[in-house]
N, C-alpha and C. Protein backbone atom coordinates (compact mmCIF):
# COMPACT_ATOMS: atom_id res chain seq x y z
N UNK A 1 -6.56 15.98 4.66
CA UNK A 1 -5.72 15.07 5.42
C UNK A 1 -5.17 14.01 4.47
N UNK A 2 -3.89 13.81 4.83
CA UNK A 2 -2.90 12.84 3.98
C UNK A 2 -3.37 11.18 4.88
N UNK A 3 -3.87 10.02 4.52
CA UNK A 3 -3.90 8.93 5.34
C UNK A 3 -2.68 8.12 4.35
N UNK A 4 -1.62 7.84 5.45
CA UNK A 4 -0.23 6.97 4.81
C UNK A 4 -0.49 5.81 4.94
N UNK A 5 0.03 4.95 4.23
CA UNK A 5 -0.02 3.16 3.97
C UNK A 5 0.64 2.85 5.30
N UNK A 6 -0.09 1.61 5.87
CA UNK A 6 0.24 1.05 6.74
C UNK A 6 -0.21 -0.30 6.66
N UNK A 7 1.36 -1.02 7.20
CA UNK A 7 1.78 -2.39 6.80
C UNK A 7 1.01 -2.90 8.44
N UNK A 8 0.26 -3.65 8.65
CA UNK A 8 0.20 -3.83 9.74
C UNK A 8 0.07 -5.25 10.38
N UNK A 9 1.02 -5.32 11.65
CA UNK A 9 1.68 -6.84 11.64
C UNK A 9 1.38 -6.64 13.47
N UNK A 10 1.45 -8.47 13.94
CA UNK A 10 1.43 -8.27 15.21
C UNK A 10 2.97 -8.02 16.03
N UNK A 11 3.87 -7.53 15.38
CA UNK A 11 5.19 -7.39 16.13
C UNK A 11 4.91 -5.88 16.17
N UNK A 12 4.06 -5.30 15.63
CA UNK A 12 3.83 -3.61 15.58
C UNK A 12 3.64 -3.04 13.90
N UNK A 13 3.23 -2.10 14.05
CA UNK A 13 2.40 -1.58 12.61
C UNK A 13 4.00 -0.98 11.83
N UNK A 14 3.84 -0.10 10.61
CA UNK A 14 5.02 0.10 10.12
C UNK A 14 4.09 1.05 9.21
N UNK A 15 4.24 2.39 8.99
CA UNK A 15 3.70 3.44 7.97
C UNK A 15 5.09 4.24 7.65
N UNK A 16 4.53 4.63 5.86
CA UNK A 16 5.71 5.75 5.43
C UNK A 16 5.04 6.39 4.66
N UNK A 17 5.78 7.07 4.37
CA UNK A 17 5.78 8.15 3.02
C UNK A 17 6.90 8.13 2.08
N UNK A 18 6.50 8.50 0.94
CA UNK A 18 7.17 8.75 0.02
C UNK A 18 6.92 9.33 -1.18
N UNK A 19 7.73 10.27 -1.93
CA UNK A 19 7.64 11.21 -2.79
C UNK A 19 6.18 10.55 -3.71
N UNK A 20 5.70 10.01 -4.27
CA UNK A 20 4.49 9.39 -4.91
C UNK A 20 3.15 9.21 -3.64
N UNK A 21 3.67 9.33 -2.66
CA UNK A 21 2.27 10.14 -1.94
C UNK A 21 2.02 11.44 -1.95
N UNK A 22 2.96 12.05 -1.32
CA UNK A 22 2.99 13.37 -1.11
C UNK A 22 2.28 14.36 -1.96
N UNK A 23 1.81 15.46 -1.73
CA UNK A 23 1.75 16.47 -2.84
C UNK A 23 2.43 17.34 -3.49
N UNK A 24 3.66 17.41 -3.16
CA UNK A 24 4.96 17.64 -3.15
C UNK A 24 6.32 16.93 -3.04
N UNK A 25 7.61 17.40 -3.94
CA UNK A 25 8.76 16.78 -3.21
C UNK A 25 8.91 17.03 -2.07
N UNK A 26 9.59 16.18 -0.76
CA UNK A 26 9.99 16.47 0.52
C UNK A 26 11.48 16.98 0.17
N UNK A 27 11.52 17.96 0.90
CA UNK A 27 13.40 18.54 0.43
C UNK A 27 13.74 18.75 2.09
N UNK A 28 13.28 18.76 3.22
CA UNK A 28 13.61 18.76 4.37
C UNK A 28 12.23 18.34 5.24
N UNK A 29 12.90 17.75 6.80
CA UNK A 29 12.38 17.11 7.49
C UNK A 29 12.54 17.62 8.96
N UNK A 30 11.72 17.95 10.00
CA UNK A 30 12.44 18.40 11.65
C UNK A 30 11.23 17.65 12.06
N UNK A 31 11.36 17.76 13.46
CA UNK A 31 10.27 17.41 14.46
C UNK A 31 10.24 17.99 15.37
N UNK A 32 9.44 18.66 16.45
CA UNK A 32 9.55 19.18 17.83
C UNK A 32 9.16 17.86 18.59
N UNK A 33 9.69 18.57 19.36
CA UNK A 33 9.27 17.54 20.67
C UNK A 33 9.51 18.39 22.34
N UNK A 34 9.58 17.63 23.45
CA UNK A 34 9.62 18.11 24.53
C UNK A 34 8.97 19.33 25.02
N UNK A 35 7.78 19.53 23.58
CA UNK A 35 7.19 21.44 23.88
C UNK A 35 5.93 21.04 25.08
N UNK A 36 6.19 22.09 26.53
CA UNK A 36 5.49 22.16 27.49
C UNK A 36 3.83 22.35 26.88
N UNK A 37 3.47 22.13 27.62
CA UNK A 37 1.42 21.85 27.08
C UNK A 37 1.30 23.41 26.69
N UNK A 38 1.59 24.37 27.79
CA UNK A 38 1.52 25.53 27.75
C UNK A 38 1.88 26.30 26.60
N UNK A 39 2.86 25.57 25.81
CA UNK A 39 3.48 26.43 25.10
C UNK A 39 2.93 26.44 23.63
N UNK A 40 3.31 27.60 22.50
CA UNK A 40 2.70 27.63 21.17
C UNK A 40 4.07 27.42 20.23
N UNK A 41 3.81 26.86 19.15
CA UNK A 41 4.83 26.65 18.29
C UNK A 41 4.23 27.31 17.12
N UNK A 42 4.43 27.75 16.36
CA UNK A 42 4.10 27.87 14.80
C UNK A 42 4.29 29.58 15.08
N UNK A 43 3.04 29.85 14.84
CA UNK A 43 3.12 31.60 14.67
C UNK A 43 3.43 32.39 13.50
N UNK A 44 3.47 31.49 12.31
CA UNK A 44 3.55 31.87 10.70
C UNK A 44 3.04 31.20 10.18
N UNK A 45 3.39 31.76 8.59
CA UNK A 45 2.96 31.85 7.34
C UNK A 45 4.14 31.72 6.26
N UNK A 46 4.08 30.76 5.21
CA UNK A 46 5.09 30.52 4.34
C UNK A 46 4.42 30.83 3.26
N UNK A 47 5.24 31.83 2.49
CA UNK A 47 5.35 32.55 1.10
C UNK A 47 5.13 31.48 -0.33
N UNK A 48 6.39 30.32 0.02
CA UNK A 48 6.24 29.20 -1.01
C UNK A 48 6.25 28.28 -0.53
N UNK A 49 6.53 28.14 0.85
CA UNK A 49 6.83 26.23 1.05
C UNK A 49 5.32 25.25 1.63
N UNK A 50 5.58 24.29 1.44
CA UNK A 50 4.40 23.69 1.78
C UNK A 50 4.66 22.83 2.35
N UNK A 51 3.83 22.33 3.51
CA UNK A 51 4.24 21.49 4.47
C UNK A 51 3.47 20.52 5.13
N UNK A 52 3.44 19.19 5.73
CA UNK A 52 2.45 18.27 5.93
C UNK A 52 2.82 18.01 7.58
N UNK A 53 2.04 18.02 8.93
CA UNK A 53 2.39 18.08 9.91
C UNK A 53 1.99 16.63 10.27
N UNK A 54 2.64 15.96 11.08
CA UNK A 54 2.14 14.45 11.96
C UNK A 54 2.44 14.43 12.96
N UNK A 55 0.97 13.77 13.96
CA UNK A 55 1.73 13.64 14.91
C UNK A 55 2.59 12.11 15.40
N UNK A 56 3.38 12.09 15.59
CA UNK A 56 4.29 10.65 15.35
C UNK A 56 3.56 10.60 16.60
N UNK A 57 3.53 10.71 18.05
CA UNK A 57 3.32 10.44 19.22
C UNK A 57 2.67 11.46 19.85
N UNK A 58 1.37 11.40 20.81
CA UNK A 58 0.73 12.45 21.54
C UNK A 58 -0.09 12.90 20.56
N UNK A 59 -0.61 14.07 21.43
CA UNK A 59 -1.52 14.60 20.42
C UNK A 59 -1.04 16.14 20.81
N UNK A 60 -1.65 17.09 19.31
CA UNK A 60 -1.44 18.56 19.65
C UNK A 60 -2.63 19.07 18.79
N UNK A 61 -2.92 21.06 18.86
CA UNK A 61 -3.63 20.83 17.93
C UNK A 61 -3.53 22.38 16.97
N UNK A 62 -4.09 22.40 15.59
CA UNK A 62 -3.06 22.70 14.98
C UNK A 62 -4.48 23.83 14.59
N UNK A 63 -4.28 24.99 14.76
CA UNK A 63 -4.97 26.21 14.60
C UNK A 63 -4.60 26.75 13.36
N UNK A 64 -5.52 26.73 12.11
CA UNK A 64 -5.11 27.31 10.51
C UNK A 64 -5.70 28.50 10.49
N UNK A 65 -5.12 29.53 10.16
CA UNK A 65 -6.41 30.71 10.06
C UNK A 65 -5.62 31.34 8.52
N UNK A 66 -6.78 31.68 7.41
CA UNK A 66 -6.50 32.10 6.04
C UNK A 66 -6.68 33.68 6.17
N UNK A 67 -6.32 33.98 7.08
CA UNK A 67 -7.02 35.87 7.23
C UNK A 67 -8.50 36.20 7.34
N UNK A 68 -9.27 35.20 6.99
CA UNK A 68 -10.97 35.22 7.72
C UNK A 68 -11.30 34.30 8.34
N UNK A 69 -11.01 33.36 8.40
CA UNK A 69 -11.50 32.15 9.32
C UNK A 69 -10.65 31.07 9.21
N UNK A 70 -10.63 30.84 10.83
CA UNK A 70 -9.80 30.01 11.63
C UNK A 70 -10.74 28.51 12.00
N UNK A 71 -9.65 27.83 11.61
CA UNK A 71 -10.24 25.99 11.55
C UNK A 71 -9.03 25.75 12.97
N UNK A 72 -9.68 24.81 14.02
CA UNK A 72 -8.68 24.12 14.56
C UNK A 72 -8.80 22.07 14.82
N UNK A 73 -7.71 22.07 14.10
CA UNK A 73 -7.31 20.56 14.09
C UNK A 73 -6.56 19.73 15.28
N UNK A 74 -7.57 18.65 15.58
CA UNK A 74 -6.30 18.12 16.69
C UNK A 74 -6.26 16.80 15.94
N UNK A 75 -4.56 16.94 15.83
CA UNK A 75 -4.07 15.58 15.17
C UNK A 75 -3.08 14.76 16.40
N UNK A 76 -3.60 13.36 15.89
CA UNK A 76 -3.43 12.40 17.35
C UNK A 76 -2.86 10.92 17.04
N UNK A 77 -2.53 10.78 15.56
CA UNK A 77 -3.06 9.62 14.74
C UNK A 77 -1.31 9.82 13.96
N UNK A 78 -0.77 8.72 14.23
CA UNK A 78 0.53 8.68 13.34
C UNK A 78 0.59 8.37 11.70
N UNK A 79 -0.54 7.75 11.09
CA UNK A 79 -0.69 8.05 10.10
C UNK A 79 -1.57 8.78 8.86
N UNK A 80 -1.84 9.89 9.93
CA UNK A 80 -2.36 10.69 9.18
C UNK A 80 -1.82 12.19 9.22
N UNK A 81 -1.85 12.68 7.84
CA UNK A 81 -0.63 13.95 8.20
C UNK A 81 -1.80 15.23 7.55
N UNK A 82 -0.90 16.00 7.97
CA UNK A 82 -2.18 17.60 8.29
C UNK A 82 -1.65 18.70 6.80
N UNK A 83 -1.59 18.27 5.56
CA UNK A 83 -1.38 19.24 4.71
C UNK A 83 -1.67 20.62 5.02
N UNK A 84 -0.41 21.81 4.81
CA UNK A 84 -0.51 23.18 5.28
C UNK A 84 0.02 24.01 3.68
N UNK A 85 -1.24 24.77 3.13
CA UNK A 85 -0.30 25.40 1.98
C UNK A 85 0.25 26.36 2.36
N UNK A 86 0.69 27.12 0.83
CA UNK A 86 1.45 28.23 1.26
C UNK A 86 0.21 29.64 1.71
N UNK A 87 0.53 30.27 2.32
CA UNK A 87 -0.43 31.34 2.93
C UNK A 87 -1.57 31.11 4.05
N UNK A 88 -1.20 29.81 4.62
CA UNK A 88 -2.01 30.05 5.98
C UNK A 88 -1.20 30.27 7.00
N UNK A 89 -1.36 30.86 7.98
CA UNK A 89 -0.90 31.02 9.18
C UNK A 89 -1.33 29.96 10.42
N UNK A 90 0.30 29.52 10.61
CA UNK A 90 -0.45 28.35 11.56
C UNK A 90 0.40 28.40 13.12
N UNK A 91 -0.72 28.38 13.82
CA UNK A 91 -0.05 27.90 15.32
C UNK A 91 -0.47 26.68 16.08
N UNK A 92 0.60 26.07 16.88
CA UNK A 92 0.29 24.93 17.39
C UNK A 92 0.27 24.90 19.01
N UNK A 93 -0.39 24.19 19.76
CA UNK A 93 -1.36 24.67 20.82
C UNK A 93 -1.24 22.98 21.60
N UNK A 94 -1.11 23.00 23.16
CA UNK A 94 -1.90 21.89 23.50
C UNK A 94 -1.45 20.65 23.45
N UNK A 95 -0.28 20.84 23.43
CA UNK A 95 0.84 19.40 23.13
C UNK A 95 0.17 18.39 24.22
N UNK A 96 0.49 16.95 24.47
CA UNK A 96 0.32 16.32 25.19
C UNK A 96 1.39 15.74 25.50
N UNK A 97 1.57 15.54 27.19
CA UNK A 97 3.01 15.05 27.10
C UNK A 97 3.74 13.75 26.53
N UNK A 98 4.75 14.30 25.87
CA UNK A 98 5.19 13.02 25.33
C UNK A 98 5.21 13.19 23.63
N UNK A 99 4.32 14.05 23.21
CA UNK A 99 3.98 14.06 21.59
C UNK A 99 4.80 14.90 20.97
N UNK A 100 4.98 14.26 19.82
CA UNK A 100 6.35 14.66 18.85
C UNK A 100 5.22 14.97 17.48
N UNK A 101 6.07 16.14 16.50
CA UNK A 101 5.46 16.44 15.75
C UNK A 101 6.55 16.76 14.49
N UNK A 102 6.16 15.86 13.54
CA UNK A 102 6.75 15.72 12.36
C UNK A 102 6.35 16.55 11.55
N UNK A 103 7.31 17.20 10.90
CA UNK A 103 7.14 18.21 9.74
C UNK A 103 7.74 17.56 8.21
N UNK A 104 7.12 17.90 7.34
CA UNK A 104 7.48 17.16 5.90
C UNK A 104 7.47 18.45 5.37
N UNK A 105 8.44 18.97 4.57
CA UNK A 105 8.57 20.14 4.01
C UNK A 105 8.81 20.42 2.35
N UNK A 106 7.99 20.91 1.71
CA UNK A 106 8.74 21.02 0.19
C UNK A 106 10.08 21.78 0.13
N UNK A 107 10.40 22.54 0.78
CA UNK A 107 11.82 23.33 0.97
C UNK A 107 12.51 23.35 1.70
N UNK A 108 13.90 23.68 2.19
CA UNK A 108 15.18 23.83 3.34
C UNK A 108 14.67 24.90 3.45
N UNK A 109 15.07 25.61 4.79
CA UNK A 109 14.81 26.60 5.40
C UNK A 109 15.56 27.34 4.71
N UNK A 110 14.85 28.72 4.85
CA UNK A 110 14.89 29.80 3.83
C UNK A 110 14.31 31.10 5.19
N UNK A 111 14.70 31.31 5.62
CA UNK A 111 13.88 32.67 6.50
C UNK A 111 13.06 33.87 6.12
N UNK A 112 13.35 34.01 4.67
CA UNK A 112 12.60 35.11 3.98
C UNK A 112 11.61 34.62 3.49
N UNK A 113 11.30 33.03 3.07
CA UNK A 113 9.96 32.89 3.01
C UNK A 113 9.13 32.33 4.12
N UNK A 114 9.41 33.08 4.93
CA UNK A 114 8.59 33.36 6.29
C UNK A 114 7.78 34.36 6.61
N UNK A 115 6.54 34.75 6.88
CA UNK A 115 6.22 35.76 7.41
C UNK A 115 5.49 35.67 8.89
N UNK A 116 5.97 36.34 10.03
CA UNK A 116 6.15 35.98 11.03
C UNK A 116 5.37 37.15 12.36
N UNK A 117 4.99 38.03 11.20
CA UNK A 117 4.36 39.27 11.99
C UNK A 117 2.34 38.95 11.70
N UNK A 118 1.44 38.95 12.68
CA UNK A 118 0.42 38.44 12.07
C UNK A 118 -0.42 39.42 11.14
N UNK A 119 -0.11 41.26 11.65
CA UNK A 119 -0.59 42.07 10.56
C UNK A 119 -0.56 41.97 9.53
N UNK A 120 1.29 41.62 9.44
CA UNK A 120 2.11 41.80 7.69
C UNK A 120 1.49 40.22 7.28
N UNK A 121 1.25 39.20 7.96
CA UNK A 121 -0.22 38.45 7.23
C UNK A 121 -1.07 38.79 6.71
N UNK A 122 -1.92 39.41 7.68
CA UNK A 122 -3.18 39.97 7.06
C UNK A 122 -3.18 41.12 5.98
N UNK A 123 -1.88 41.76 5.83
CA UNK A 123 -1.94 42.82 4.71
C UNK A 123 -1.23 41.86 3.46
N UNK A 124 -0.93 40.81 3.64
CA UNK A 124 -0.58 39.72 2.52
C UNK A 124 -1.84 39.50 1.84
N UNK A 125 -2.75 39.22 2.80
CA UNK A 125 -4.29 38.68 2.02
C UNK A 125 -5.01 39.63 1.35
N UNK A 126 -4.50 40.94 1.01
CA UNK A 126 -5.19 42.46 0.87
C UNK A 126 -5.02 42.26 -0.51
């Protein structure tokens, strides 16, 4: 877990990031939001990119599995971010309403370094 600097004042707190935290350059940025409790987000695995998840608001929780064993994280905490390397497979689970989830990315989207099938995962780890 990444814990970000936070300025903290009584008009409200103030946390960032920036390239000298990170473990990586950030080269792109998204967030979900509005995802029903019910619903799953993730469902891959990245070839090269690496990525740090937060939750800005709410909580969700963030299921890693390396092809033998599966860790699940519930992140709830705006300044703390969920480092994801390259080759885990991750899905996200359990939103709470209202919670937004920040992605910090070493790369722009690229679709081929995606893998999106969970077999052709597991025959990655072979």
């Amino acid at each position: 877990m990444i814990k970000f600097p936070v300025i903290y004042d009584a008009r409200g707190n103030l946390a960032f990031m920036q390239n000298d935290i990170l473990p990586f350059e950030m080269k792109r940025i998204y967030y979900l939001f509005d995802v029903p409790n019910n619903a799953f987000r993730g469902g891959h695995s990245h070839i090269d990119q690496h990525e740090i998840l937060i939750a800005l608001s709410g909580s969700f929780e963030v299921v890693l599995d390396d092809g033998l064993e599966k860790t699940t994280i519930l992140l709830n905490k705006p300044n703390i971010g969920l480092p994801i390397a390259t080759g885990i497979w991750r899905e996200l689970q359990n939103f709470s309403s209202g919670a937004v989830c920040l992605v910090v990315a070493s790369d722009v989207f690229d679709e081929a370094d995606y893998i999106r099938d969970y077999n052709e995962f597991l025959d990655s780890k072979k």
